[in-house]
C-alpha atoms as a PDB file:
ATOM      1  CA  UNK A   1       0.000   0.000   0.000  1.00  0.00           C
ATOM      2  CA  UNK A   2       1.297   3.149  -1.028  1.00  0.00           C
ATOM      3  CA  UNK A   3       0.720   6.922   1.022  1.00  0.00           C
ATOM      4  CA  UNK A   4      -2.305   8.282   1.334  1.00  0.00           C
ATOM      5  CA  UNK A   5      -2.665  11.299  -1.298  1.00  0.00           C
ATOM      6  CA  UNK A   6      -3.978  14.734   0.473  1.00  0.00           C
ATOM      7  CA  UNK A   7      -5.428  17.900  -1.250  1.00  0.00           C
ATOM      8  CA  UNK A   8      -4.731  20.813   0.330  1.00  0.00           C
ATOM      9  CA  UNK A   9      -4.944  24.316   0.242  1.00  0.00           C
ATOM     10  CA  UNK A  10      -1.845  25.921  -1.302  1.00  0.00           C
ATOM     11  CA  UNK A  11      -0.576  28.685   0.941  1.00  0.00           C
ATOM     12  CA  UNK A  12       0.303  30.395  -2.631  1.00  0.00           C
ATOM     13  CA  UNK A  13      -2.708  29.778  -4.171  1.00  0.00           C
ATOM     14  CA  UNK A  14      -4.487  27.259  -5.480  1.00  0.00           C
ATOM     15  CA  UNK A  15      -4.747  23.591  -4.172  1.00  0.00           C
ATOM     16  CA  UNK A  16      -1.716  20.981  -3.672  1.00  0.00           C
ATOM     17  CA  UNK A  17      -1.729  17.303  -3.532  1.00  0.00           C
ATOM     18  CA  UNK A  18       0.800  16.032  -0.964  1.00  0.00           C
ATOM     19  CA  UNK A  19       1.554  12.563   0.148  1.00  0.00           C
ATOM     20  CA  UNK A  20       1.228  11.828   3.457  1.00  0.00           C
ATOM     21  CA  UNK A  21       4.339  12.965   5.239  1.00  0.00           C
ATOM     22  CA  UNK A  22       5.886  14.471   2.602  1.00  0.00           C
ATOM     23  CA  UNK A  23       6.881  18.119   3.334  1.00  0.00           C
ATOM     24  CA  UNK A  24       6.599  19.340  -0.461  1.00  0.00           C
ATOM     25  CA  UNK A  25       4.253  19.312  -2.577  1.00  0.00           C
ATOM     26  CA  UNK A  26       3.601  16.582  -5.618  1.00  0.00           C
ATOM     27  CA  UNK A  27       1.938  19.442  -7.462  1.00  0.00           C
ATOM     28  CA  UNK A  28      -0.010  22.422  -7.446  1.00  0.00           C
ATOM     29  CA  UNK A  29      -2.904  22.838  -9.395  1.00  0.00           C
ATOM     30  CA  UNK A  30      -5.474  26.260  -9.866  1.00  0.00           C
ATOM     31  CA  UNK A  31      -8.463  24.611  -8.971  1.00  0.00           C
ATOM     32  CA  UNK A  32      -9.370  21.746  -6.472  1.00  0.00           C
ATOM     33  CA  UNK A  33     -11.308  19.362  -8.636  1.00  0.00           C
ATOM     34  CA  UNK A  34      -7.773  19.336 -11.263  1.00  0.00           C
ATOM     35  CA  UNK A  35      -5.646  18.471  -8.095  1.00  0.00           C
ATOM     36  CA  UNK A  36      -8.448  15.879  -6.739  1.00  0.00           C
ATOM     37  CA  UNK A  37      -8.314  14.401  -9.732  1.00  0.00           C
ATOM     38  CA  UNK A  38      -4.531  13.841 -10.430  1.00  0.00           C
ATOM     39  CA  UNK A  39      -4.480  12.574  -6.495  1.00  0.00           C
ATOM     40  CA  UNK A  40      -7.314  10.098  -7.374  1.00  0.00           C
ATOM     41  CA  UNK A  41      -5.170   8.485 -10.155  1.00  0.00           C
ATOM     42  CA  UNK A  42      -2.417   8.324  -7.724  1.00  0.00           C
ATOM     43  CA  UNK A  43      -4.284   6.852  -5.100  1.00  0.00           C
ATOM     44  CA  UNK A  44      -5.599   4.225  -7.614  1.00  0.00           C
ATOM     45  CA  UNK A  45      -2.360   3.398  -8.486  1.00  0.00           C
ATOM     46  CA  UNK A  46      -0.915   3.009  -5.022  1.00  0.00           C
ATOM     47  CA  UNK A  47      -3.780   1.526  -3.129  1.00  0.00           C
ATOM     48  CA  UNK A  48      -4.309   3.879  -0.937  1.00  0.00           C
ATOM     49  CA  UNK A  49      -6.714   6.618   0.347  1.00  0.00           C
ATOM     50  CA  UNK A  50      -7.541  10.068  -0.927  1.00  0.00           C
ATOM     51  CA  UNK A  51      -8.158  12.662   2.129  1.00  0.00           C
ATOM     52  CA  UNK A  52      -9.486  16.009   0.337  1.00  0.00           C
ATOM     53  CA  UNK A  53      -9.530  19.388   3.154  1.00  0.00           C
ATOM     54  CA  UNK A  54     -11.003  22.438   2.555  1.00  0.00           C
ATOM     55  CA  UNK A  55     -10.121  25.861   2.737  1.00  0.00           C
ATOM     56  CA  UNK A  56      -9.926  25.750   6.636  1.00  0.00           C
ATOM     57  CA  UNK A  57      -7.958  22.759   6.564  1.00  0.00           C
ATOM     58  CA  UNK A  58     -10.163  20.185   8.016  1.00  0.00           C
ATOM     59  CA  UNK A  59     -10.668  16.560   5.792  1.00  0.00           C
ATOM     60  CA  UNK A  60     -14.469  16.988   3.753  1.00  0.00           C
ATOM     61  CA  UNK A  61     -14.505  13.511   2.102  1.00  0.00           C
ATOM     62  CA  UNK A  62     -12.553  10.726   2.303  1.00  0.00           C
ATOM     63  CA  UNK A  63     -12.232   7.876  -0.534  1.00  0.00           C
ATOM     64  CA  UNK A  64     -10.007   4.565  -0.313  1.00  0.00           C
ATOM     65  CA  UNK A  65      -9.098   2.481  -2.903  1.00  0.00           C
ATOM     66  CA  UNK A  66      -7.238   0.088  -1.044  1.00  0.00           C
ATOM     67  CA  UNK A  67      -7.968  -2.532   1.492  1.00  0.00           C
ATOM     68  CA  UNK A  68     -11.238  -0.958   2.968  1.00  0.00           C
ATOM     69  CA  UNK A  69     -11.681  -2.185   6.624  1.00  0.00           C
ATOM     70  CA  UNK A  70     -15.557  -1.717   6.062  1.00  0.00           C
ATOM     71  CA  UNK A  71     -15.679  -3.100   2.612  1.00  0.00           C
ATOM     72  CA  UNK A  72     -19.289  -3.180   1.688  1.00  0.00           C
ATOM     73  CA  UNK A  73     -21.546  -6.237   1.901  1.00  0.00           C
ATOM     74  CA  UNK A  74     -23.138  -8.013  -0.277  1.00  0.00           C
END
């Protein structure tokens, strides 16, 4: 499982997608829904979850697409 993939406010400007723990950026983007969806393609790829904030910092939605410990039923 890869790191989780966050998208952030850019203190710049703009949003940022940032793996978890990293201190840089992956890349910045002008709008949120272009940076959620290059971190959903990364999080795809890795296994692991997407964690999108918003402006005020706190987490708004939260999508895994790894091993889900509440994987649906059925």
């Amino acid at each position: 499982m890869g790191k989780n993939q966050h998208v952030t406010p850019h203190p710049g400007g703009g949003y940022q997608v940032k793996g978890a723990g990293n201190s840089r950026a992956t890349k910045i983007f002008d709008t949120q829904r272009e940076a959620i969806s290059f971190a959903k393609t990364i999080a795809q790829n890795q296994k692991s979850e997407l964690f999108i904030h918003n402006r005020r910092g706190q987490i708004r939605e939260r999508n895994s697409y790894g091993n889900d410990s509440y994987p649906p039923k059925g």
